[in-house]
C-alpha atoms as a PDB file:
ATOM      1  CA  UNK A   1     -39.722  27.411  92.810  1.00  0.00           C
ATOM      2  CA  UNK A   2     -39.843  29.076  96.157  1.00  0.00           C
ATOM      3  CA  UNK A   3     -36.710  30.651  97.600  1.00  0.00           C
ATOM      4  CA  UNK A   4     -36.609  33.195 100.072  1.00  0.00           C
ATOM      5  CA  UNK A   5     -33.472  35.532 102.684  1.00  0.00           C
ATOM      6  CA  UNK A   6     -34.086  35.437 105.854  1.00  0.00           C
ATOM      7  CA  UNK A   7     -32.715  38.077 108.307  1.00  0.00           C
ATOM      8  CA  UNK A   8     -34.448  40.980 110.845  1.00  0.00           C
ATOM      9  CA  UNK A   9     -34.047  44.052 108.668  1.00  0.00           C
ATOM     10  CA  UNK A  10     -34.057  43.230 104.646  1.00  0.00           C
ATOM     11  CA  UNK A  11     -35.700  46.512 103.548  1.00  0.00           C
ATOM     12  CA  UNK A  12     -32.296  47.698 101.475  1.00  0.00           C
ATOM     13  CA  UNK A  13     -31.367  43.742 100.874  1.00  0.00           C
ATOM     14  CA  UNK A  14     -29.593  42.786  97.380  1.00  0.00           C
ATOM     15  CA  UNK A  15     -30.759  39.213  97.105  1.00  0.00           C
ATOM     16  CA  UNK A  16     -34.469  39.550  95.896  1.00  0.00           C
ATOM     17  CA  UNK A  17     -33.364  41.902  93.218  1.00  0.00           C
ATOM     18  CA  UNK A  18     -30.538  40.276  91.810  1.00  0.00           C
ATOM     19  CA  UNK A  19     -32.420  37.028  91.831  1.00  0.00           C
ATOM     20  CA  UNK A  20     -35.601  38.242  89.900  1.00  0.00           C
ATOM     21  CA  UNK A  21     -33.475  39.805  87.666  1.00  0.00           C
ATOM     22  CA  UNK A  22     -31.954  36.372  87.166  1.00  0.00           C
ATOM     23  CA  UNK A  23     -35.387  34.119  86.989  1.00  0.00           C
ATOM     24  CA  UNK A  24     -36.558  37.336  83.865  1.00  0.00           C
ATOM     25  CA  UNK A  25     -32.899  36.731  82.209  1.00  0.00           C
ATOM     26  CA  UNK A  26     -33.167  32.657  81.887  1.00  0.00           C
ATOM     27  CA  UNK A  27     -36.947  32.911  81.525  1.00  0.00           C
ATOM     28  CA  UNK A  28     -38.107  31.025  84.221  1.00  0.00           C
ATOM     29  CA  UNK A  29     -41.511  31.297  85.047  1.00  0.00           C
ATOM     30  CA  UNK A  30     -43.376  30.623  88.894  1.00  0.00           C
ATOM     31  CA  UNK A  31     -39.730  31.232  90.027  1.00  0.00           C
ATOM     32  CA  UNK A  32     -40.232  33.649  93.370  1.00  0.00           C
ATOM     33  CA  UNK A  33     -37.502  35.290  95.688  1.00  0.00           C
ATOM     34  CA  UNK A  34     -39.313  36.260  98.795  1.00  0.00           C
ATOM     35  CA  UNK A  35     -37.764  38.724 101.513  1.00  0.00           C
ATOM     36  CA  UNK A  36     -38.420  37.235 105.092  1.00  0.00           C
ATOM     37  CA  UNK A  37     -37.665  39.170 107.458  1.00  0.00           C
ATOM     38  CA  UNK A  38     -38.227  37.093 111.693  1.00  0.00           C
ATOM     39  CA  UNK A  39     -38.298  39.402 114.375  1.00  0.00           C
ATOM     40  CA  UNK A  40     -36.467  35.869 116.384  1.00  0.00           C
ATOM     41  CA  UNK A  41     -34.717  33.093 114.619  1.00  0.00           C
ATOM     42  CA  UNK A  42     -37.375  31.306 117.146  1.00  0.00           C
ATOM     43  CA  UNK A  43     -40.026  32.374 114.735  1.00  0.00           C
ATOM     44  CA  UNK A  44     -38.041  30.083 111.085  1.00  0.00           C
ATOM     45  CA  UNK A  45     -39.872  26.974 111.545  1.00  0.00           C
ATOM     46  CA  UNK A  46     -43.252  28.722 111.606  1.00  0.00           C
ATOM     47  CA  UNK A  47     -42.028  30.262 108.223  1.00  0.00           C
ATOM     48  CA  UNK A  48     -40.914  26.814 106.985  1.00  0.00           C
ATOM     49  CA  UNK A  49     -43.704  25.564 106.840  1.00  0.00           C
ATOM     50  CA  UNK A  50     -45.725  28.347 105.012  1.00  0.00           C
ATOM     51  CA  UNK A  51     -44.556  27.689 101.632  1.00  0.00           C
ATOM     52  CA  UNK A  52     -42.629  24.367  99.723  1.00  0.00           C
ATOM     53  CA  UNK A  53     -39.481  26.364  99.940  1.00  0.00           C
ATOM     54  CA  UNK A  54     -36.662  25.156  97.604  1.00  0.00           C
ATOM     55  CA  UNK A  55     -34.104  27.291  99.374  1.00  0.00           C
ATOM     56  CA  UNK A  56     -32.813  29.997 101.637  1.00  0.00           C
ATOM     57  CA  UNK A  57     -30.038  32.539 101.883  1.00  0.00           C
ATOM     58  CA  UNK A  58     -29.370  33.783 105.450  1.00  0.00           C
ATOM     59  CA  UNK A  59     -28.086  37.406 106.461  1.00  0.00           C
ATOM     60  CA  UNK A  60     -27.440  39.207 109.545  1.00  0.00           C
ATOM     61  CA  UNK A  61     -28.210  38.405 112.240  1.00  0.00           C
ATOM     62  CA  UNK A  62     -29.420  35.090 112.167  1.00  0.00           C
ATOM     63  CA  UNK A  63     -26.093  33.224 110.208  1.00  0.00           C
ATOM     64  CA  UNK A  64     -25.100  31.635 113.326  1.00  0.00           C
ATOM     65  CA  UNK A  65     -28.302  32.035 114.926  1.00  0.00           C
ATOM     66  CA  UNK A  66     -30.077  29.274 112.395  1.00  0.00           C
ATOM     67  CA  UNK A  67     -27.926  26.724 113.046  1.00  0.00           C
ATOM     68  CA  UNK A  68     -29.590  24.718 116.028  1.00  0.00           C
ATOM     69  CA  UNK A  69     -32.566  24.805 113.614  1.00  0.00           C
ATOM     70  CA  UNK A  70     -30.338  23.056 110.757  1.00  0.00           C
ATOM     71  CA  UNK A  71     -30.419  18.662 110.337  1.00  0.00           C
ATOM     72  CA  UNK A  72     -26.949  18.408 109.035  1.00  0.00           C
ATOM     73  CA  UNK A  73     -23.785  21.047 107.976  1.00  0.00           C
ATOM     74  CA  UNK A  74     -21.528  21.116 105.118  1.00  0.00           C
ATOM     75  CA  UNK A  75     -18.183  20.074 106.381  1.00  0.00           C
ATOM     76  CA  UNK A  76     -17.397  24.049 105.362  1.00  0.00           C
ATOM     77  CA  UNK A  77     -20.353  25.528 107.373  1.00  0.00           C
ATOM     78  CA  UNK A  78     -19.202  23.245 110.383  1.00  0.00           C
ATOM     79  CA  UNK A  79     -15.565  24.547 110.252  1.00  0.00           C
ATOM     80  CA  UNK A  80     -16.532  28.297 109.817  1.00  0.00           C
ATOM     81  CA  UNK A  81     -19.631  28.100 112.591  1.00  0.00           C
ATOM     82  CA  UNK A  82     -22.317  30.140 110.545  1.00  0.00           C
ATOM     83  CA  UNK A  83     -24.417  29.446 107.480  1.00  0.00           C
ATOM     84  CA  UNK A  84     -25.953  31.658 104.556  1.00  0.00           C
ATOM     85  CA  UNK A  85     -27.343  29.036 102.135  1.00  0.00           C
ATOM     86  CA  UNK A  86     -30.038  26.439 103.738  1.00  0.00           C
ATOM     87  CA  UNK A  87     -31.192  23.399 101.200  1.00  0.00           C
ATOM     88  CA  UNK A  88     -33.945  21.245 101.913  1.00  0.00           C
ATOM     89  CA  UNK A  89     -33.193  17.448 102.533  1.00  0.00           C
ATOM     90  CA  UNK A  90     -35.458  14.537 104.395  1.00  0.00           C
ATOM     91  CA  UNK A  91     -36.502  16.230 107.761  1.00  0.00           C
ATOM     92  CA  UNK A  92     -35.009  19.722 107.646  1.00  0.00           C
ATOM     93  CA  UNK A  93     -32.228  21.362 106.137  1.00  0.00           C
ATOM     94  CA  UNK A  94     -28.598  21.615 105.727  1.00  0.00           C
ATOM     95  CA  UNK A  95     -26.719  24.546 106.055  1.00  0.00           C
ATOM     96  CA  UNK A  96     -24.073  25.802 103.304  1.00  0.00           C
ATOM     97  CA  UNK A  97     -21.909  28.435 103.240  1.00  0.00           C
ATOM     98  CA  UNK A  98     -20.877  30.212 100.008  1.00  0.00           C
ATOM     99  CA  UNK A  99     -20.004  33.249 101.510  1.00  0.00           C
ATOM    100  CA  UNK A 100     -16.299  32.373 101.912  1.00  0.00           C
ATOM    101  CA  UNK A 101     -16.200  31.165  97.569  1.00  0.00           C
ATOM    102  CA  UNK A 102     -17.978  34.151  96.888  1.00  0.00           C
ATOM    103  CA  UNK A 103     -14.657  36.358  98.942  1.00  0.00           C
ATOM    104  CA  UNK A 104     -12.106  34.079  97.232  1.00  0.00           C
ATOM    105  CA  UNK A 105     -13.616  34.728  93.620  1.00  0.00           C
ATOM    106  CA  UNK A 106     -13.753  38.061  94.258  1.00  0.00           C
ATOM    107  CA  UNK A 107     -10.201  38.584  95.511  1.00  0.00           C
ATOM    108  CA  UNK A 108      -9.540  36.173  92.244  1.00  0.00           C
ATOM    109  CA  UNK A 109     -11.707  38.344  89.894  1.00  0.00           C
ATOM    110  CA  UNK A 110     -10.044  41.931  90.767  1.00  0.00           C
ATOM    111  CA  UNK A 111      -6.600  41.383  92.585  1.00  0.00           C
ATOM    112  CA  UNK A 112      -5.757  38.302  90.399  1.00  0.00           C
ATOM    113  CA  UNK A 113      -1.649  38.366  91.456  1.00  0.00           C
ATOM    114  CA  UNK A 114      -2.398  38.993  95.280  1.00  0.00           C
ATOM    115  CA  UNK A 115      -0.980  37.027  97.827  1.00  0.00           C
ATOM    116  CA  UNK A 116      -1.891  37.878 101.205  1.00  0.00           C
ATOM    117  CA  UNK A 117       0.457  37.051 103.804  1.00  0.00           C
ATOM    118  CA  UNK A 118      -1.325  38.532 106.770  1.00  0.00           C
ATOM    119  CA  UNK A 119      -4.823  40.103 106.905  1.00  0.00           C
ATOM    120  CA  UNK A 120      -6.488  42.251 109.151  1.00  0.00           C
ATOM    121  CA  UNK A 121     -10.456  41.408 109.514  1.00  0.00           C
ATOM    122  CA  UNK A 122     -12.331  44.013 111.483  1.00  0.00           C
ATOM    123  CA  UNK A 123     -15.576  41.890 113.410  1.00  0.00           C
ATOM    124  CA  UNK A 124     -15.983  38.661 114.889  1.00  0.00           C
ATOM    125  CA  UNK A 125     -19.539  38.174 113.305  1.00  0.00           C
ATOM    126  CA  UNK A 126     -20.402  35.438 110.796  1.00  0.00           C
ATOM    127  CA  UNK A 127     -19.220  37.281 107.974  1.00  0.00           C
ATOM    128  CA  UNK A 128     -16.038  37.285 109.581  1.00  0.00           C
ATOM    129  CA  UNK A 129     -16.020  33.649 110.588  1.00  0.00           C
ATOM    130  CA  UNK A 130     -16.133  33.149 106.491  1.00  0.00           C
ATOM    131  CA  UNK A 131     -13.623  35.390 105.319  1.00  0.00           C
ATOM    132  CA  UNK A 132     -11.454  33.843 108.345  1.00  0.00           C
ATOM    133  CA  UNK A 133     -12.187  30.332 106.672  1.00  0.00           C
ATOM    134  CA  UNK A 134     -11.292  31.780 103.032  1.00  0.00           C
ATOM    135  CA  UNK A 135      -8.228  33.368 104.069  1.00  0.00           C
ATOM    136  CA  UNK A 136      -6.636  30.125 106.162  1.00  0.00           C
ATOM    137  CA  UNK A 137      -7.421  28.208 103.060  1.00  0.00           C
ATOM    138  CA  UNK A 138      -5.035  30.627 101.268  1.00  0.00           C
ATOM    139  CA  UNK A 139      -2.350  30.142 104.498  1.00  0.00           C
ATOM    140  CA  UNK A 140      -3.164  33.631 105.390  1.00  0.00           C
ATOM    141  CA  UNK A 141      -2.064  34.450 108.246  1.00  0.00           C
ATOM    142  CA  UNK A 142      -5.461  36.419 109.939  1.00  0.00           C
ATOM    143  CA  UNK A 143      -5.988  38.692 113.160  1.00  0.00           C
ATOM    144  CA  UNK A 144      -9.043  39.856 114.335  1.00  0.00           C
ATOM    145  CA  UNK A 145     -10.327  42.716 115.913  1.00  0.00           C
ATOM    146  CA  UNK A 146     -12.818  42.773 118.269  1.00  0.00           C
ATOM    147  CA  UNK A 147     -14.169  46.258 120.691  1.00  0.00           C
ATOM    148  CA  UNK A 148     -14.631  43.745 123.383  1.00  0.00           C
ATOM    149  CA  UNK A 149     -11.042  41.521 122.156  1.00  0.00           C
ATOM    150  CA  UNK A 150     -11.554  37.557 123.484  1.00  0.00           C
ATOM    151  CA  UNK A 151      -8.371  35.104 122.911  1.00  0.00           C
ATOM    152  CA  UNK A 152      -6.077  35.789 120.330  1.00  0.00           C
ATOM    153  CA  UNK A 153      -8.328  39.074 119.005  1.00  0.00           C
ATOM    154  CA  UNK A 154      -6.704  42.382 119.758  1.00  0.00           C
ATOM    155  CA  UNK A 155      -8.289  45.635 119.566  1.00  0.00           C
ATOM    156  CA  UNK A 156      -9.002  48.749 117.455  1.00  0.00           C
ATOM    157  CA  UNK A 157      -6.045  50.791 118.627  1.00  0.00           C
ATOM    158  CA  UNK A 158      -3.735  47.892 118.478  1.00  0.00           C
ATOM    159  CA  UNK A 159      -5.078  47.170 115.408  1.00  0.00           C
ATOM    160  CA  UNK A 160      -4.325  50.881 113.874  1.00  0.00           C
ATOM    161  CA  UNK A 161      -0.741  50.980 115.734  1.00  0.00           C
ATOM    162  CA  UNK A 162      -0.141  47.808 113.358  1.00  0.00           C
ATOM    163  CA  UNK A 163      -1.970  48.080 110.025  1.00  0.00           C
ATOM    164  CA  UNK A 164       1.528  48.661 108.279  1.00  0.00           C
ATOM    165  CA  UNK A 165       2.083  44.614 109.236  1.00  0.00           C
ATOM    166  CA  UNK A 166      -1.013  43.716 107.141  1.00  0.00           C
ATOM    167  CA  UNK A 167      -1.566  43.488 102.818  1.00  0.00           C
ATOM    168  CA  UNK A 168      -5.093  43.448 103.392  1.00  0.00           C
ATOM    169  CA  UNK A 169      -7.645  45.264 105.674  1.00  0.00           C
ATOM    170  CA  UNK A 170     -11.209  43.804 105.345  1.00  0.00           C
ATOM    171  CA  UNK A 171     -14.283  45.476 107.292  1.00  0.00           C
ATOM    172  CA  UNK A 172     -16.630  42.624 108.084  1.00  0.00           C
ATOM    173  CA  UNK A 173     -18.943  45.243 110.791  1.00  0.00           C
ATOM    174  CA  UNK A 174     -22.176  46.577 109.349  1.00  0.00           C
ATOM    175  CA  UNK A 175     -20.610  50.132 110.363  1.00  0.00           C
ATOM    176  CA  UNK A 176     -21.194  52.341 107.462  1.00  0.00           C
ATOM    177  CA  UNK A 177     -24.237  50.974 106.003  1.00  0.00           C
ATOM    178  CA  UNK A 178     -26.789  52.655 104.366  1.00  0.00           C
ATOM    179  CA  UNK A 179     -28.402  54.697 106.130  1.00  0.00           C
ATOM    180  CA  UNK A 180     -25.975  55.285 108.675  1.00  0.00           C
ATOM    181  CA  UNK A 181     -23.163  56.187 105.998  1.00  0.00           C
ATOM    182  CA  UNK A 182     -21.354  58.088 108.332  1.00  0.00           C
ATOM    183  CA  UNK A 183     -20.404  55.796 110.697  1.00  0.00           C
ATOM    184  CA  UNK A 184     -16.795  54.240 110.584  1.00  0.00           C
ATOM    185  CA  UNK A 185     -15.190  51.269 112.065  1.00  0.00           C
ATOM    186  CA  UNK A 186     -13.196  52.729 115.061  1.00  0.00           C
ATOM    187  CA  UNK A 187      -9.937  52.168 113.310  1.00  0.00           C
ATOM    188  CA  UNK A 188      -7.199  54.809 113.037  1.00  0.00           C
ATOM    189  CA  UNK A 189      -6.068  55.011 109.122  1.00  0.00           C
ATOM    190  CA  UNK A 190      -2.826  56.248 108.376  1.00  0.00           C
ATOM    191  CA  UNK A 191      -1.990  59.110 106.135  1.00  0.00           C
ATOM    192  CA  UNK A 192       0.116  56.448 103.497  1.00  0.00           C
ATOM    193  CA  UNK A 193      -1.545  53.292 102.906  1.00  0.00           C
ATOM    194  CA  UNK A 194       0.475  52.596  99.356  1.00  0.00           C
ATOM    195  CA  UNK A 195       0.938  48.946  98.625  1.00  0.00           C
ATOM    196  CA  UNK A 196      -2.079  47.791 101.286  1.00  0.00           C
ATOM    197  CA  UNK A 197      -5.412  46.611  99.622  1.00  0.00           C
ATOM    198  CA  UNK A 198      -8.941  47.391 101.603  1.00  0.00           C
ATOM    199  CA  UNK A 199     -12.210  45.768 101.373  1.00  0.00           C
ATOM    200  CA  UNK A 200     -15.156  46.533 102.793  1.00  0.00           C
ATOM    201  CA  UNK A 201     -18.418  44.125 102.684  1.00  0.00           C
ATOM    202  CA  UNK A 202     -20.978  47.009 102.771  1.00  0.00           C
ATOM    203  CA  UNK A 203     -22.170  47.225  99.224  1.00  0.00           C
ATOM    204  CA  UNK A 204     -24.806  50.210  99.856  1.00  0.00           C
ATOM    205  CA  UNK A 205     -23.159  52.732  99.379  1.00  0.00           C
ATOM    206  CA  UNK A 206     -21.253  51.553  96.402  1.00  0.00           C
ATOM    207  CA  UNK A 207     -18.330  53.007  98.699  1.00  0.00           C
ATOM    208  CA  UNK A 208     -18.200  53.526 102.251  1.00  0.00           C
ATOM    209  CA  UNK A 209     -16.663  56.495 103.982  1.00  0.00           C
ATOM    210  CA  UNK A 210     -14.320  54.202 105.649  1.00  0.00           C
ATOM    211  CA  UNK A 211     -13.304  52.283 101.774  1.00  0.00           C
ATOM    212  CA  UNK A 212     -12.881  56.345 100.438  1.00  0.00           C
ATOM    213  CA  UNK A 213     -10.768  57.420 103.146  1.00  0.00           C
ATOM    214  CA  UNK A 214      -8.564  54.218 102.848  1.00  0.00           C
ATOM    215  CA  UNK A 215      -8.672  55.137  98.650  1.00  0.00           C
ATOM    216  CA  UNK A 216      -7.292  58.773  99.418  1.00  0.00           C
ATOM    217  CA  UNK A 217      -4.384  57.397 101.304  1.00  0.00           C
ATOM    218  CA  UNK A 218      -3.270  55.280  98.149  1.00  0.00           C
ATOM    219  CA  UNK A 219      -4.638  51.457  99.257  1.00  0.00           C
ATOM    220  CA  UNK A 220      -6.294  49.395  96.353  1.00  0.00           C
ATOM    221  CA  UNK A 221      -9.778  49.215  97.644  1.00  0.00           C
ATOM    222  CA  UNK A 222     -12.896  46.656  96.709  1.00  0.00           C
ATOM    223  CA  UNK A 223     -16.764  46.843  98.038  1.00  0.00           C
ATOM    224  CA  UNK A 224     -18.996  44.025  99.156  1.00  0.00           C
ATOM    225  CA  UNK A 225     -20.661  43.278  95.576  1.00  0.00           C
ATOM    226  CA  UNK A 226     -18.691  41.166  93.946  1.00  0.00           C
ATOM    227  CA  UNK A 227     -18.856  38.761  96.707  1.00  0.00           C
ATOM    228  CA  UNK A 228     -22.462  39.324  97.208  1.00  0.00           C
ATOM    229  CA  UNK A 229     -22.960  38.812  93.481  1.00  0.00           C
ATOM    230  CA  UNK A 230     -20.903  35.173  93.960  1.00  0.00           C
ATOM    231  CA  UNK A 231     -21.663  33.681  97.251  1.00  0.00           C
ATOM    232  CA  UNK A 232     -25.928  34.116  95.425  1.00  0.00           C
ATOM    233  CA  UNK A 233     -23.976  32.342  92.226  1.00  0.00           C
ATOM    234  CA  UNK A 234     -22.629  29.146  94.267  1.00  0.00           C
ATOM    235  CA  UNK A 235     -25.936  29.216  96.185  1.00  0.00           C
ATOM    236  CA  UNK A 236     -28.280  29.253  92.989  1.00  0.00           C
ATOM    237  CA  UNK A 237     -25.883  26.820  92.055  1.00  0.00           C
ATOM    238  CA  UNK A 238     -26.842  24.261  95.360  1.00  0.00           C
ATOM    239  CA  UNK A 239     -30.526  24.832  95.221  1.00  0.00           C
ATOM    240  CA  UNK A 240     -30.277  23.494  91.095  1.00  0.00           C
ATOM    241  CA  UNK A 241     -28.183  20.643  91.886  1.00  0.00           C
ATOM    242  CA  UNK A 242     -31.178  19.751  94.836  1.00  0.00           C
ATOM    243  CA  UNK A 243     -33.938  20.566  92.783  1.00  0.00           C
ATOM    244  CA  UNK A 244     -32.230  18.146  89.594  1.00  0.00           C
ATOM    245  CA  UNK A 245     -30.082  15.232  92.130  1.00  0.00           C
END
């Protein structure tokens, strides 16, 4: 069984790791996790057809990128407008995407009583689009913040004048990300942030200079893994029900 991430830069990636680690645990043999990285989502279909893939997970930047090269959706991956999990089917693939279960269940998992009312999501990228999705689904109210704010999005200082409004802050931006784990989102934290819960989808480092400062101010914070760790669950979970439908 062939399955494979595909993105531009996977050198620090979780997925072939965790899944290797996973085909040793349930001992299944000529089970391979390959790291793909395309310089251009142009350059997928040549990599398609290299191997009898049984699946794909998709990362930065290519989530939204992949979809013109997709046969059909999930009615999910249509309403959020980017795609992480690709299963074969007659002709192609169709797109999944488990990234928004994988944010719910780990919400669920830590912060079991928490309602969120409003939430603030810092990016407009894919990852955003699916903790957007997981959030309505909740009847979260969401804003979005944007450098370049289009719509309804407001910006950073905006955003900081207003974070008291919001239960939860979640960084969706790659800002912060090993090796770069200085940067920060451009987002002014104040000095109490008691009673406000923070997560941040970087997972490398285990916390982000942005998710430590929020933690010394008093929020309840959360990293990226646990969602990492569920949205590769529910997309193992796909690829088995192809492989055995």
């Amino acid at each position: 069984m062939e399955l494979g991430l595909i993105g531009k830069s996977l050198v620090h990636s979780f997925s072939a790791a965790y899944f290797e680690a996973k085909f040793q645990e349930l001992a299944l043999k000529n089970h391979h996790y390959h790291n793909c990285e395309l310089a251009q989502i142009e350059d997928f279909p040549s990599l398609a057809q290299r191997r009898n893939w049984a699946g794909f997970n998709v990362t930065i930047p290519y989530k939204e990128q992949i979809i013109p090269y997709l046969n059909s959706l999930s009615a999910e991956a249509q309403a959020i407008g980017a795609v992480n999990t690709l299963v074969p089917e007659a002709g192609g693939w169709r797109g999944y995407n488990t990234d928004y279960l994988g944010f719910q269940k780990a919400i669920k998992e830590q912060w079991p009583q928490l309602k969120v009312k409003k939430a603030l999501v810092l990016g407009t990228g894919g990852a955003a689009k699916a903790v957007v999705y997981a959030l309505e689904q909740w009847g979260s109210e969401v804003q979005l913040v944007s450098r370049s704010p289009k719509g309804q999005e407001i910006n950073y200082q905006e955003a900081g004048r207003r974070i008291h409004d919001f239960d939860l802050v979640v960084n969706t931006t790659p800002l912060g990300t090993y090796p770069a784990i200085e940067e920060l989102p451009p987002l002014d934290l104040p000095q109490q942030l008691e009673g406000q819960f923070f997560i941040d989808l970087i997972y490398n480092p285990q916390e982000s200079r942005w998710l430590r400062m929020a933690a010394e101010r008093g929020a309840q914070t959360q990293n990226g893994a646990a969602m990492l760790k569920w949205q590769a669950e529910y997309a193992w979970s796909l690829w088995q029900d192809a492989r055995n439908g």
